[in-house]
Protein backbone atom coordinates (compact mmCIF):
# COMPACT_ATOMS: atom_id res chain seq x y z
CA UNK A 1 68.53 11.23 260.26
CA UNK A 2 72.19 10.43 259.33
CA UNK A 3 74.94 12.67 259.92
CA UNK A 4 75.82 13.00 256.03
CA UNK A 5 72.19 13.60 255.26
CA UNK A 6 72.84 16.80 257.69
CA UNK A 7 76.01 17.62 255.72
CA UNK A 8 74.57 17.60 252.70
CA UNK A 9 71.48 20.09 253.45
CA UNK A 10 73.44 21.85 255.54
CA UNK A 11 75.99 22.40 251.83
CA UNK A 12 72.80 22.56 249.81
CA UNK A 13 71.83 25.84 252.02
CA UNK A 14 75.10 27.39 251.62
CA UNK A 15 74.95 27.51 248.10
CA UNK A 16 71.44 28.63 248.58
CA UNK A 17 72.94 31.27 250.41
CA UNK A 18 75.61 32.27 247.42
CA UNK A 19 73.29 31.75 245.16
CA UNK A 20 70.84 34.22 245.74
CA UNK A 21 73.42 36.48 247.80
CA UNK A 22 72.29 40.12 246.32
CA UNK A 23 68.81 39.72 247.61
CA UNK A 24 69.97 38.86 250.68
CA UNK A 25 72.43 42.05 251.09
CA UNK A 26 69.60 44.14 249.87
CA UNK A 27 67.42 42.78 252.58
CA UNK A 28 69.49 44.84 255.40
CA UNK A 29 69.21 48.36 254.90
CA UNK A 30 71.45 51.03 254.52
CA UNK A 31 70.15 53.02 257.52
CA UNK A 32 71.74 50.00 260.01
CA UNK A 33 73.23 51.52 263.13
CA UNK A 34 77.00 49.02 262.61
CA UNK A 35 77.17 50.10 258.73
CA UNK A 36 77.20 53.83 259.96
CA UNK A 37 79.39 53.24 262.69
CA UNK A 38 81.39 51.18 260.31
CA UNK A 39 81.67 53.95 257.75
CA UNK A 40 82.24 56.77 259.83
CA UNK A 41 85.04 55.17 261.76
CA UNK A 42 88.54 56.49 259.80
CA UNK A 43 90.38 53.11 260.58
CA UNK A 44 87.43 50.63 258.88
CA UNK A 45 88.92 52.07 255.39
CA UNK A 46 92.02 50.76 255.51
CA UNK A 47 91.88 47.49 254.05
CA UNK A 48 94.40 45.53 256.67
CA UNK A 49 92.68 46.97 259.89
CA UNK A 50 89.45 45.86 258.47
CA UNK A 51 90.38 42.82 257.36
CA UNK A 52 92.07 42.10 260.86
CA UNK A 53 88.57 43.35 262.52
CA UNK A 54 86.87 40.72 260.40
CA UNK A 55 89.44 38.24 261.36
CA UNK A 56 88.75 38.90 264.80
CA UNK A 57 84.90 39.11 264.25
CA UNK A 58 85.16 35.51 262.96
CA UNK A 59 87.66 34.09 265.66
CA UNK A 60 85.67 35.37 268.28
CA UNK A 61 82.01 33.90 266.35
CA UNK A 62 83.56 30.55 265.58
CA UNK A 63 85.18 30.02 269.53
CA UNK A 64 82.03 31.35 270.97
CA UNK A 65 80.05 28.83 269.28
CA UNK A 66 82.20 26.37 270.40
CA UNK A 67 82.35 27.33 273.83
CA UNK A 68 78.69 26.97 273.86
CA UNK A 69 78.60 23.78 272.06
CA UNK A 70 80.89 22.58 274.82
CA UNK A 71 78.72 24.03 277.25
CA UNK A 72 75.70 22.37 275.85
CA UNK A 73 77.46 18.66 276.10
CA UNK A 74 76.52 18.84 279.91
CA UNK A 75 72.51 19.40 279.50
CA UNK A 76 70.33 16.58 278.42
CA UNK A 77 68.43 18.72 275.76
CA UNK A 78 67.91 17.26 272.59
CA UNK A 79 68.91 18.71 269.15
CA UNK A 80 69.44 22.09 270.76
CA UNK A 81 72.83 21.57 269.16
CA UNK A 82 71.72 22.03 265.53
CA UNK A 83 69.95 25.58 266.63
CA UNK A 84 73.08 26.74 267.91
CA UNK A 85 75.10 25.81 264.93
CA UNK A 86 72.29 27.54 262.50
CA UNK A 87 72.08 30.93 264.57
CA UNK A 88 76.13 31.10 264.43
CA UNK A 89 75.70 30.77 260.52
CA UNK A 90 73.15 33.08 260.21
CA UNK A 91 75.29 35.44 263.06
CA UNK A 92 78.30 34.94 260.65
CA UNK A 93 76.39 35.73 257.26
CA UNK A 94 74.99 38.76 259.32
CA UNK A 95 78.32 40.19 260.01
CA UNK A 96 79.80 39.39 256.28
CA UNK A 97 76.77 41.54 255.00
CA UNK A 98 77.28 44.30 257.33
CA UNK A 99 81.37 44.32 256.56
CA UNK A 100 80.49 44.40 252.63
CA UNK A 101 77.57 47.38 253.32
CA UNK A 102 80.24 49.51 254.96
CA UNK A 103 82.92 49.21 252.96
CA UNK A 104 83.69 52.16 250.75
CA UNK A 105 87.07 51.41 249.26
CA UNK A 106 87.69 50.14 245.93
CA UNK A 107 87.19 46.89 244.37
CA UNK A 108 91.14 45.63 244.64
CA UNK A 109 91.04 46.53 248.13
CA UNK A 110 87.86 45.19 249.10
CA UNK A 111 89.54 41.30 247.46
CA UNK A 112 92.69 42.44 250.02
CA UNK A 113 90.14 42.80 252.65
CA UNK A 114 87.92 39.57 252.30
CA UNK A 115 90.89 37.49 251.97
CA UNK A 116 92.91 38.84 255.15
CA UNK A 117 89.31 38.55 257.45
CA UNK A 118 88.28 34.84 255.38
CA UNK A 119 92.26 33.38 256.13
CA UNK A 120 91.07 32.89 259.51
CA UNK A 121 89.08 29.75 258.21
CA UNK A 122 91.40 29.19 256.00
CA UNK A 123 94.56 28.59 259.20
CA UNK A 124 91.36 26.47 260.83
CA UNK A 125 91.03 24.06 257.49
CA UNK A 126 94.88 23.82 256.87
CA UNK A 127 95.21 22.71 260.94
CA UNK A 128 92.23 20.30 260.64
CA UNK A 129 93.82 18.77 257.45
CA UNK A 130 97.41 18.75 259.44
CA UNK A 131 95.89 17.05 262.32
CA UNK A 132 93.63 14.34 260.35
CA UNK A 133 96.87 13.70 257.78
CA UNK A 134 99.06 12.96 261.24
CA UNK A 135 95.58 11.36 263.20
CA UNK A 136 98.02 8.49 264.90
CA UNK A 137 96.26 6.38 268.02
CA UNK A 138 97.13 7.29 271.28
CA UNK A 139 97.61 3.56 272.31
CA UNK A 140 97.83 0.42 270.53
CA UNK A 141 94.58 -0.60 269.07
CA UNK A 142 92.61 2.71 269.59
CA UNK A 143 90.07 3.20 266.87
CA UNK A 144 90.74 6.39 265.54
CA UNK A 145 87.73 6.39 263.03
CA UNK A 146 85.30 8.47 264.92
CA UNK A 147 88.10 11.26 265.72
CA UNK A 148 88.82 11.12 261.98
CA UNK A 149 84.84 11.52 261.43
CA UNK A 150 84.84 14.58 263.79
CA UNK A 151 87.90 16.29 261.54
CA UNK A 152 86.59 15.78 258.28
CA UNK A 153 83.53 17.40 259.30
CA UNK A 154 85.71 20.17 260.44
CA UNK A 155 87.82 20.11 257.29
CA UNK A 156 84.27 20.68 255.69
CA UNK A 157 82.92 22.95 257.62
CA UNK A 158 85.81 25.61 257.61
CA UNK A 159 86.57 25.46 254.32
CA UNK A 160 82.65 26.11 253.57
CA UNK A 161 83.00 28.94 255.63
CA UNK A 162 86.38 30.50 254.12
CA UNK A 163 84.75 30.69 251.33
CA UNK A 164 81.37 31.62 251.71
CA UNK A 165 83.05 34.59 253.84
CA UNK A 166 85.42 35.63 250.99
CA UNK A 167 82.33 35.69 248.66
CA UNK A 168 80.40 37.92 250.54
CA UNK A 169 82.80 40.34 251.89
CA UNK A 170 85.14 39.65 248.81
CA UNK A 171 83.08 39.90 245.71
CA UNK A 172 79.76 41.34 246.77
CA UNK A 173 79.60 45.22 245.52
CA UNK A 174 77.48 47.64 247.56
CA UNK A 175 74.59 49.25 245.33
CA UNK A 176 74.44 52.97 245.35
């Protein structure tokens, strides 16, 4: 299966994803042990300490899942790879629809909140774009194609994941 077959389902499901994104927050329940932590705790209704816990939610997902991809370079296990990347995307869209149940502020600040915790993608796609934009060889006649491969992917996959975060922390309103 090509690699831009991959990419394109993998987009396809993301929209999916936004798509139908109220049936999917209904699915978890109000009556989930992190919401009611989440609301209880005074600090989670400020909008810049909870949008710095989600940016630090995400940071710590997103290098976790790398440090097992890395990890998973050295075994000899085939397409294990792909499962890792779908649980940390279904991890991720876990965590966005817990951070949008247990917010109780108000719309404006809810926007404020989704955009601080989502910017942390947003850094990742403005450094991949950097780094392809100044993608130089390292000696004469390296072939930087695959390298340049490798960061467009990135370039996609972060900026997928800005915004699908924004969206669901962002935009999605808790029913009462």
């Amino acid at each position: 299966m090509p690699l831009s077959l991959i990419i394109f389902i993998g987009l396809f499901g993301v929209l999916l994803v936004l798509f139908f994104k109220n049936p999917i927050i209904n699915r978890l329940g109000e009556n989930n042990k992190m919401v009611h932590k989440l609301q209880t705790a005074n600090w989670y209704q400020n909008y810049w300490l909870a949008g710095i816990f989600l940016f630090g939610m995400n940071a710590v997902l997103f290098f976790a899942t790398i440090g097992i991809l890395y990890l998973l370079m050295f075994l000899i296990i085939p397409f294990i790879h792909i499962f890792i990347m779908l649980l940390a995307v279904f991890g991720s869209i876990y965590l966005w629809i817990i951070i949008n149940k247990a917010w109780q502020g108000t719309k404006r600040n809810r926007l404020k909140m989704g955009a601080i915790g989502s910017s942390f993608y947003l850094i990742l796609t403005v450094l991949f774009v950097f780094l392809f934009v100044t993608l130089k060889p390292s000696y004469p006649g390296e072939d930087t194609f695959m390298k340049a491969i490798g960061l467009l992917f990135a370039i996609i996959v972060t900026a997928v994941a800005c915004i699908t975060c924004f969206v669901f922390t962002g935009f999605s309103q808790r029913k009462v």
